[in-house]
Protein backbone atom coordinates (compact mmCIF):
# COMPACT_ATOMS: atom_id res chain seq x y z
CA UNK A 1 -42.91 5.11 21.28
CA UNK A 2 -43.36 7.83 18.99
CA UNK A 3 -39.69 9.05 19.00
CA UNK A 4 -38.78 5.34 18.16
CA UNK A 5 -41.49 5.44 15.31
CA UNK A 6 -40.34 8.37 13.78
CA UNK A 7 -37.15 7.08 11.87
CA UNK A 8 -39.82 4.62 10.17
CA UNK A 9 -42.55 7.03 9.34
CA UNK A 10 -40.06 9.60 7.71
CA UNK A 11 -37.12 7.29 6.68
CA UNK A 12 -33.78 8.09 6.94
CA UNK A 13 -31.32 11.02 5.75
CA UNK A 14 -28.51 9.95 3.80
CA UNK A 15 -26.21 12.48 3.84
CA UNK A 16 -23.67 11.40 1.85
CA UNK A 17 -21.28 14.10 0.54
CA UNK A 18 -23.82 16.64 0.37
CA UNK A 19 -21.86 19.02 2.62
CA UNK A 20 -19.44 19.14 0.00
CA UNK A 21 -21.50 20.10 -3.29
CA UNK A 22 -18.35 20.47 -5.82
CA UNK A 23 -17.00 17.07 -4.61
CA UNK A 24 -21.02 15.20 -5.18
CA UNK A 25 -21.11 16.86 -7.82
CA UNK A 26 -17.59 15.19 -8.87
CA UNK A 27 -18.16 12.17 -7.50
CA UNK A 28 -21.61 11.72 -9.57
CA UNK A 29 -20.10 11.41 -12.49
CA UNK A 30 -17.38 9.16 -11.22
CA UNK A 31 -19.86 6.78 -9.94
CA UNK A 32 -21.82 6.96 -12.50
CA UNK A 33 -19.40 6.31 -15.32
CA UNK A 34 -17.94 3.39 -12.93
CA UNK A 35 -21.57 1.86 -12.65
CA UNK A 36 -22.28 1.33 -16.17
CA UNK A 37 -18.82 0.36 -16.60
CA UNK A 38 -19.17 -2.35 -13.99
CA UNK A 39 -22.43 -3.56 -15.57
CA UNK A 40 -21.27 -3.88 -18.96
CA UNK A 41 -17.87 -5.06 -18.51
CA UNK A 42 -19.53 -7.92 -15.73
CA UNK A 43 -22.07 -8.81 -18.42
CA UNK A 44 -19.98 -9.25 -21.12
CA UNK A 45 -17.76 -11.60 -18.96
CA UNK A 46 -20.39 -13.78 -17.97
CA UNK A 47 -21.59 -13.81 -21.76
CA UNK A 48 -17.84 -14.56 -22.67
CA UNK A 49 -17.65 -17.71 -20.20
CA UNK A 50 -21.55 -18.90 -20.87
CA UNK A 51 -21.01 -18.76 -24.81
CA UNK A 52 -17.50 -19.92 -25.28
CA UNK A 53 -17.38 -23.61 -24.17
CA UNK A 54 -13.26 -23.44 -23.90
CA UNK A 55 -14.36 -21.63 -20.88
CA UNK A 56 -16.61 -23.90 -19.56
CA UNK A 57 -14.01 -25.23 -16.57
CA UNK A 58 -14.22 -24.32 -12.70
CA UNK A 59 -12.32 -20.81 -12.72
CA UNK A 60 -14.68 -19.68 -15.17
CA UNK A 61 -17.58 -20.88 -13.61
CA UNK A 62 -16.61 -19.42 -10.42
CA UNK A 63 -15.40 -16.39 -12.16
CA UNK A 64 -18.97 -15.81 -13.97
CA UNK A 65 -20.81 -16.05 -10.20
CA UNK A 66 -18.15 -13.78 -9.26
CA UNK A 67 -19.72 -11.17 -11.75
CA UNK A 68 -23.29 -11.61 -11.05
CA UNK A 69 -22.25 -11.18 -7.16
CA UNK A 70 -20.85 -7.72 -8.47
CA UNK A 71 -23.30 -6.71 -10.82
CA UNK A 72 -26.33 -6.85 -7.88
CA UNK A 73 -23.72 -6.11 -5.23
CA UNK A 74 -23.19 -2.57 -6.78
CA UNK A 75 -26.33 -2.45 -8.00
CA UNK A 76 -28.03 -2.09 -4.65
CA UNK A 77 -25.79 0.80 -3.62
CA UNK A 78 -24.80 2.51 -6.87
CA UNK A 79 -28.73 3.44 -8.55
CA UNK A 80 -30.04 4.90 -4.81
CA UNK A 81 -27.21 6.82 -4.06
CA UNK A 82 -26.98 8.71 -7.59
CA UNK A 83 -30.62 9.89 -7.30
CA UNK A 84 -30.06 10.48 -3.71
CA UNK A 85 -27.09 12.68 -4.73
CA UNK A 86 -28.91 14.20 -7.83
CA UNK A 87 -31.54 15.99 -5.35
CA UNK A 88 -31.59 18.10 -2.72
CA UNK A 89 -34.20 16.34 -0.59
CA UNK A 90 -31.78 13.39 0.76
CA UNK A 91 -34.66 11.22 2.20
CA UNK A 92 -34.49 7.78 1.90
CA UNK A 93 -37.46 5.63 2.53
CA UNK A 94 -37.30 3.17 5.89
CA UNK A 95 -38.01 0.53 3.68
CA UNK A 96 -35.80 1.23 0.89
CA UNK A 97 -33.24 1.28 3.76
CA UNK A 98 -33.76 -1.84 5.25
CA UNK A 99 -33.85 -3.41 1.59
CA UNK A 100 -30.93 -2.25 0.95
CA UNK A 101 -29.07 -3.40 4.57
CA UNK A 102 -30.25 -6.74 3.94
CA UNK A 103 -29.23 -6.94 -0.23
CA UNK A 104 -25.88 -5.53 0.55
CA UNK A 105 -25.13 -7.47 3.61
CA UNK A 106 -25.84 -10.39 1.81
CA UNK A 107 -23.97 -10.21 -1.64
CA UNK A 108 -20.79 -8.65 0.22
CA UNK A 109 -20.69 -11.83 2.28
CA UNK A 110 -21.24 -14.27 -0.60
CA UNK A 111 -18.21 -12.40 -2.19
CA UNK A 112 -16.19 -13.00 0.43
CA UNK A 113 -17.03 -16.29 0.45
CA UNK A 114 -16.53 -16.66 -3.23
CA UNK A 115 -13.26 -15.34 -3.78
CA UNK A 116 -12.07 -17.91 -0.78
CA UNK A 117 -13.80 -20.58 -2.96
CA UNK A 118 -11.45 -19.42 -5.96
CA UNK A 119 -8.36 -19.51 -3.94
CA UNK A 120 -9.01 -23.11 -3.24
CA UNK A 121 -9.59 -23.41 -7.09
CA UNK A 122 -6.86 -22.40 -8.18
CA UNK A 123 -4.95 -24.46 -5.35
CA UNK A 124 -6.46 -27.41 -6.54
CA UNK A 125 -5.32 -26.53 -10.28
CA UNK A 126 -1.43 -25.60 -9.60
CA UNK A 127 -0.93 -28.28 -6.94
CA UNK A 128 -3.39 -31.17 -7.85
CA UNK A 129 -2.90 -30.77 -11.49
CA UNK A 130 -3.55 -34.30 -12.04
CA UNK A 131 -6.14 -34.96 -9.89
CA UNK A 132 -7.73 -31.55 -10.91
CA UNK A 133 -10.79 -32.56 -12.92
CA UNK A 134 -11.83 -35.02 -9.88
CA UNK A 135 -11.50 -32.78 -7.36
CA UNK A 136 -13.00 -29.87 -8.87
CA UNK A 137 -16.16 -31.88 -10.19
CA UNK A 138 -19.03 -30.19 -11.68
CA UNK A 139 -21.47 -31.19 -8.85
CA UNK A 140 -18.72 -29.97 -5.96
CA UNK A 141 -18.41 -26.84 -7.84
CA UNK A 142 -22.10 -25.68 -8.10
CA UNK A 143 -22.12 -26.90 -4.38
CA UNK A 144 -19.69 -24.26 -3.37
CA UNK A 145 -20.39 -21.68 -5.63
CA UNK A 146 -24.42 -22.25 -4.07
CA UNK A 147 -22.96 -22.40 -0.39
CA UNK A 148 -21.11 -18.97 -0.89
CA UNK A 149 -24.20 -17.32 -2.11
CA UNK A 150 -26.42 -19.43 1.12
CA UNK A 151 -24.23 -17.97 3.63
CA UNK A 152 -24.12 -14.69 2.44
CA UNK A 153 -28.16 -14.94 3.04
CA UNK A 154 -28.07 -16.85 6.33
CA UNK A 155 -25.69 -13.48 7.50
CA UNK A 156 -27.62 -11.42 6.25
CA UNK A 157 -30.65 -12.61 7.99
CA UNK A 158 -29.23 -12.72 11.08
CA UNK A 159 -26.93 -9.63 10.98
CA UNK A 160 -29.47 -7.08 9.77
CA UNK A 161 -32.37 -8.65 11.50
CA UNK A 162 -30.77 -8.01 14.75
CA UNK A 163 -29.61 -4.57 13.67
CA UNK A 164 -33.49 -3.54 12.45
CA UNK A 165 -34.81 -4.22 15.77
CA UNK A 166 -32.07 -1.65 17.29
CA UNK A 167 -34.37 1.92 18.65
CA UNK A 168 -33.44 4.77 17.35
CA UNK A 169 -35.29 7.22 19.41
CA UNK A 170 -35.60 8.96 16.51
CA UNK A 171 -32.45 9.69 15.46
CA UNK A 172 -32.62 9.51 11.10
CA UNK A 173 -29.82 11.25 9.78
CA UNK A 174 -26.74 8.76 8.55
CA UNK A 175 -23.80 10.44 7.84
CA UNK A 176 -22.59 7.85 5.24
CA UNK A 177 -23.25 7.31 1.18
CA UNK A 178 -25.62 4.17 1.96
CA UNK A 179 -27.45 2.16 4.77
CA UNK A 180 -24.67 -0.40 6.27
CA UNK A 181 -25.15 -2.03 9.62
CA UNK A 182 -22.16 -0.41 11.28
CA UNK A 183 -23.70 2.97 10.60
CA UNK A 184 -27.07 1.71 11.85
CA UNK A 185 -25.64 0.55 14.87
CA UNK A 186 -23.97 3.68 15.72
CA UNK A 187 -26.64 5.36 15.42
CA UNK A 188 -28.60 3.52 18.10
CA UNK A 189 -29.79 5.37 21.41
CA UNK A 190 -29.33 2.08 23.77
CA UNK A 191 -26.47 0.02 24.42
CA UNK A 192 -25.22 -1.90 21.31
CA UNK A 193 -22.07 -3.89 22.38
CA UNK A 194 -24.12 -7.44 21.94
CA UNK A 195 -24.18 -6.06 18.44
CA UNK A 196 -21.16 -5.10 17.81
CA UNK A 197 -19.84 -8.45 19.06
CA UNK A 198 -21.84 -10.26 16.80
CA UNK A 199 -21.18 -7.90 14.12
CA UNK A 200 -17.14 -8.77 15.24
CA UNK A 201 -17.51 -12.19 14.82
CA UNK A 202 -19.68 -12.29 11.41
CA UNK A 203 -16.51 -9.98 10.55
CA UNK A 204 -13.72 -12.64 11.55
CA UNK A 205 -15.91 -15.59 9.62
CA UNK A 206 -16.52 -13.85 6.70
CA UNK A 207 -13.39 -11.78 6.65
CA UNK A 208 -10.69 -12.95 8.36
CA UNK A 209 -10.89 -16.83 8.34
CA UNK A 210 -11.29 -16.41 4.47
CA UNK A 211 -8.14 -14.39 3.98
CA UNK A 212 -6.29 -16.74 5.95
CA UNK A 213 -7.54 -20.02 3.62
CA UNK A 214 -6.54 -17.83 0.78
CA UNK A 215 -2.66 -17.05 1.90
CA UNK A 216 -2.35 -20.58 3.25
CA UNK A 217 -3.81 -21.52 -0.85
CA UNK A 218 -1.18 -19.49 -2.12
CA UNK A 219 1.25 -20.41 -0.22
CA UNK A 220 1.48 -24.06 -1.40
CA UNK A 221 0.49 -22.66 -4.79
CA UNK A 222 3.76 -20.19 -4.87
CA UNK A 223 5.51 -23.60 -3.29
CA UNK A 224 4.51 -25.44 -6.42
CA UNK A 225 5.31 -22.88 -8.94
CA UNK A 226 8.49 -22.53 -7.83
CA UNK A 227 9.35 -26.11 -8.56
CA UNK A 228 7.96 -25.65 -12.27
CA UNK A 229 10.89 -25.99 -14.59
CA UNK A 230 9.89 -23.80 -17.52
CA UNK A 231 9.83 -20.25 -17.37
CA UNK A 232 7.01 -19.98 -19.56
CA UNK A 233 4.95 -22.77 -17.22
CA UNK A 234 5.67 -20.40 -14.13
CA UNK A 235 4.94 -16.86 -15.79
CA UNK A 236 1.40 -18.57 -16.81
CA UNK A 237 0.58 -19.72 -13.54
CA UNK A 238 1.64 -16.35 -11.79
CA UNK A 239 -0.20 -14.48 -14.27
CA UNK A 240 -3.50 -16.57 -13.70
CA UNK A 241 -3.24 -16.56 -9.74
CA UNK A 242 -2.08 -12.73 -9.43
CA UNK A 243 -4.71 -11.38 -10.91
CA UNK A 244 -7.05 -13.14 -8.27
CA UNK A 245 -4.70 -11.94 -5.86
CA UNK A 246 -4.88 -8.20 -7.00
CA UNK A 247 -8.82 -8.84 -6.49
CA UNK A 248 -8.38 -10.28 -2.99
CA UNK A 249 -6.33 -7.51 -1.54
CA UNK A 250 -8.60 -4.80 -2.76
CA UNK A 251 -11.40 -6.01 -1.62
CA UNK A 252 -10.72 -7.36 1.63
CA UNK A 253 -8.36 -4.68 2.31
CA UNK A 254 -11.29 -2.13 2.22
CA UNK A 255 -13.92 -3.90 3.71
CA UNK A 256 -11.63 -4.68 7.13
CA UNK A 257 -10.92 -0.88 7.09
CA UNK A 258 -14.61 -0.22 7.37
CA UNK A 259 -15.93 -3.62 9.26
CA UNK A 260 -12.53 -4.39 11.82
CA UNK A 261 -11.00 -1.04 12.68
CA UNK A 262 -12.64 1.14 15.20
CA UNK A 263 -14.74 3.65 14.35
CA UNK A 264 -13.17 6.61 16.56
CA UNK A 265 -10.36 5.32 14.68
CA UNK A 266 -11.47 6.36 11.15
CA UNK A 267 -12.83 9.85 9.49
CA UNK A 268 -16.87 10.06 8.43
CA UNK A 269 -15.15 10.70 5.09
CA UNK A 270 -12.50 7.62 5.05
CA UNK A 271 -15.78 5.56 6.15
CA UNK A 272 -17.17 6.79 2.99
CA UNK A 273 -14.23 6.72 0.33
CA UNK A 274 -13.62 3.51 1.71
CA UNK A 275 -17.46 2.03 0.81
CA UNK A 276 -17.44 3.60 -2.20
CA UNK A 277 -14.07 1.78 -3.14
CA UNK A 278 -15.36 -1.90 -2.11
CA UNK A 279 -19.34 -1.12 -3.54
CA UNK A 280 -18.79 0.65 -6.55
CA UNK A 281 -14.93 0.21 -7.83
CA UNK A 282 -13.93 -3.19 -7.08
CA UNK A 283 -16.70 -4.39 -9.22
CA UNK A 284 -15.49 -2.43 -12.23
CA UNK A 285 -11.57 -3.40 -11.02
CA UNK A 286 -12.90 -7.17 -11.53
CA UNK A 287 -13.70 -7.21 -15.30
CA UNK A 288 -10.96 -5.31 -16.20
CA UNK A 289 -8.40 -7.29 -14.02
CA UNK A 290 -9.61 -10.32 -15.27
CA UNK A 291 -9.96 -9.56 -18.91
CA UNK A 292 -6.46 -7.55 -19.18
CA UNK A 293 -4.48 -10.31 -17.57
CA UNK A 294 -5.96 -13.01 -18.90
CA UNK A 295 -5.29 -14.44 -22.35
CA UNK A 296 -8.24 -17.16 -22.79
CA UNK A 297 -10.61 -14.89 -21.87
CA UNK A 298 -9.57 -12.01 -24.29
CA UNK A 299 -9.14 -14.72 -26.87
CA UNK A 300 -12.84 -15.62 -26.35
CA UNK A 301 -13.97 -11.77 -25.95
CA UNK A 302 -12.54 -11.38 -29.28
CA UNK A 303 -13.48 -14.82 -30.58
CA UNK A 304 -17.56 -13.39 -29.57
CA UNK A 305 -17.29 -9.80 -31.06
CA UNK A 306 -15.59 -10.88 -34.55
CA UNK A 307 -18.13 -13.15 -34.57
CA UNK A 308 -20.91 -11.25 -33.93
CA UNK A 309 -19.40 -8.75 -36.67
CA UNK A 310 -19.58 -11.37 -39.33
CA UNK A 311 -22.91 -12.28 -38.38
CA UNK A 312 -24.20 -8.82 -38.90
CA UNK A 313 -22.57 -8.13 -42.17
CA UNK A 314 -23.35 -11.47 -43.47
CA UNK A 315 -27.24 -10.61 -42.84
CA UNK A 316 -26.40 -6.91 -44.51
C-alpha cells in the first residue's frame, strides 16, 4: 500500500527531453514562441468572427469554438511543460497530473468531434446550397457545436477515471513531455489490456469513425464541385474546404500515430515529437491556415485593425 501511495505523495517525473539539454533548451523557445503565437492568433480569430457580423454564419461559428478548443487545449500542456523544462527538478505534482489527463483528454476529443461537425458544414453548404440556411439553423448549430464539447467531457470522465484508479506500485517517472493516458497506462504494474481496449475503442469513436464522416463529406462535396460550371465558383469552394482539409490531416494524422499504432512500434522520442505536433503546433497551424486561405476573414481582420487605427488617432 505504500509503494502504490508513493506516486501520489511525490507526484510524478516528467522527463521530457531533459536527457537531451541542447535540444530542451531548443525546443523551449520553439514552444514557447508557438504558444503565444497560438494564443494570439486564436484570439484574434474569435474577436474577428464575434465583432464582424458578415461572419456571423455556421463556419464561423464553428470555426470560433474551434479556437477556444485550441486555445485551452494547448494551454493545458504548453504553460506546465515550459516551467517543467525551465528547471532542473522535473517533479510534477499528482494532482497537477491528473488535472491535466482529464483537461487534455477532454478538449482533444471535443476537437475531434468538432472538426467532424465542420466537415458536415461545409457538406451541407457545397451540396445543399439551397437548403443551407435550414439545415444549418442557429439552434442545430449551437446543438452540435455543445455536443462536441459534451462528449469530449463524458470521455474524459470515463477514460481517465479508469486510468487514475490503475496501481502504480510506485513507479513515477514518465518518459514523455506531459501526462497522457497511454503513458499512464504503460506505466502500470498489473495487467492493463481492459484498458487498453477501452482506450482502443474511445480511439475508433473519436478518431476513426470521425475521419471516415469527413472523407465520405468530401467526397460528395468534391462530387458537387466538380459539376460547378465556373472556374472561379470551383477555385472558391476548393479554397474554403482545403484549408479544413489541411487541418484534418494534421491533426488526426498525429494523434492516430500516438493513440492507434503500437507502442513497441514507435520511439519514446516519435511519442514525443508527435504530442508536441498535435498539442502545441496544430493550434498555431489553425489560425494561420484559416486566416491565409481565407479571404472574408482577412477582409474582416483588416476591416477590425484599420478600424481600431482610426479610432485611436481620432481620440489623439
Amino acid at each position: 500500500m505504500e509503494e502504490t501511495n508513493n506516486s501520489s505523495e511525490k507526484g510524478f517525473l516528467l522527463l521530457g527531453f531533459s536527457d537531451q539539454p541542447q535540444l530542451e533548451r531548443f525546443l523551449f523557445a520553439i514552444i514557447l514562441y508557438f504558444y503565444v503565437l497560438s494564443l494570439l492568433g486564436n484570439t484574434a480569430l474569435i474577436l474577428v468572427c464575434c465583432l464582424d457580423s458578415r461572419l456571423h454564419t455556421p463556419m464561423y461559428f464553428f470555426l470560433s469554438n474551434l479556437s477556444c478548443v485550441d486555445i485551452c487545449f494547448t494551454t493545458s500542456v504548453a504553460p506546465q511543460l515550459l516551467v517543467t523544462m525551465n528547471k532542473k527538478d522535473k517533479t510534477m505534482s499528482y494532482g497537477g497530473c491528473v488535472a491535466q489527463l482529464y483537461v487534455a483528454m477532454g478538449l482533444g476529443s471535443s476537437e475531434c468531434i468538432l472538426l467532424a461537425v465542420m466537415a458536415y458544414d461545409r457538406y451541407a453548404a457545397v451540396c445543399r446550397p439551397l437548403r443551407y440556411i435550414a439545415i444549418m439553423h442557429p439552434r442545430f448549430c449551437a446543438s452540435l457545436a455543445g455536443g462536441a464539447w459534451l462528449s469530449g467531457l463524458i470521455t474524459s470522465l470515463i477514460q481517465c477515471s479508469l486510468t487514475v484508479q490503475l496501481p502504480l506500485c510506485g513507479h513515477r517517472t514518465l518518459d514523455h513531455i506531459f501526462c497522457e493516458v497511454p503513458v499512464l497506462i504503460k506505466l502500470a504494474c498489473v495487467d492493463t489490456t481492459f484498458n487498453e481496449a477501452e482506450l482502443f475503442v474511445a480511439s475508433v469513436v473519436f478518431l476513426i469513425v470521425p475521419v471516415l464522416l469527413i472523407l465520405v463529406s468530401y467526397g460528395f462535396i468534391t462530387q458537387a464541385v466538380l459539376r460547378i460550371k465556373s472556374a472561379a465558383g470551383r477555385q472558391k469552394a476548393f479554397g474554403t474546404c482545403s484549408s479544413h482539409l489541411v487541418v484534418v490531416i494534421i491533426f488526426y494524422g498525429t494523434i492516430i500515430f500516438m493513440y492507434l499504432q503500437p507502442a513497441n512500434r514507435r520511439s519514446k522520442n516519435q511519442g514525443k515529437f508527435v504530442s508536441l505536433f498535435y498539442t502545441i503546433v496544430t493550434p498555431l497551424l489553425n489560425p494561420i491556415i484559416y486566416t491565409l486561405r481565407n479571404k472574408d476573414v482577412k477582409g474582416a481582420l483588416r476591416t477590425l485593425i484599420l478600424g481600431s487605427a482610426a479610432g485611436q488617432s481620432h481620440k489623439d
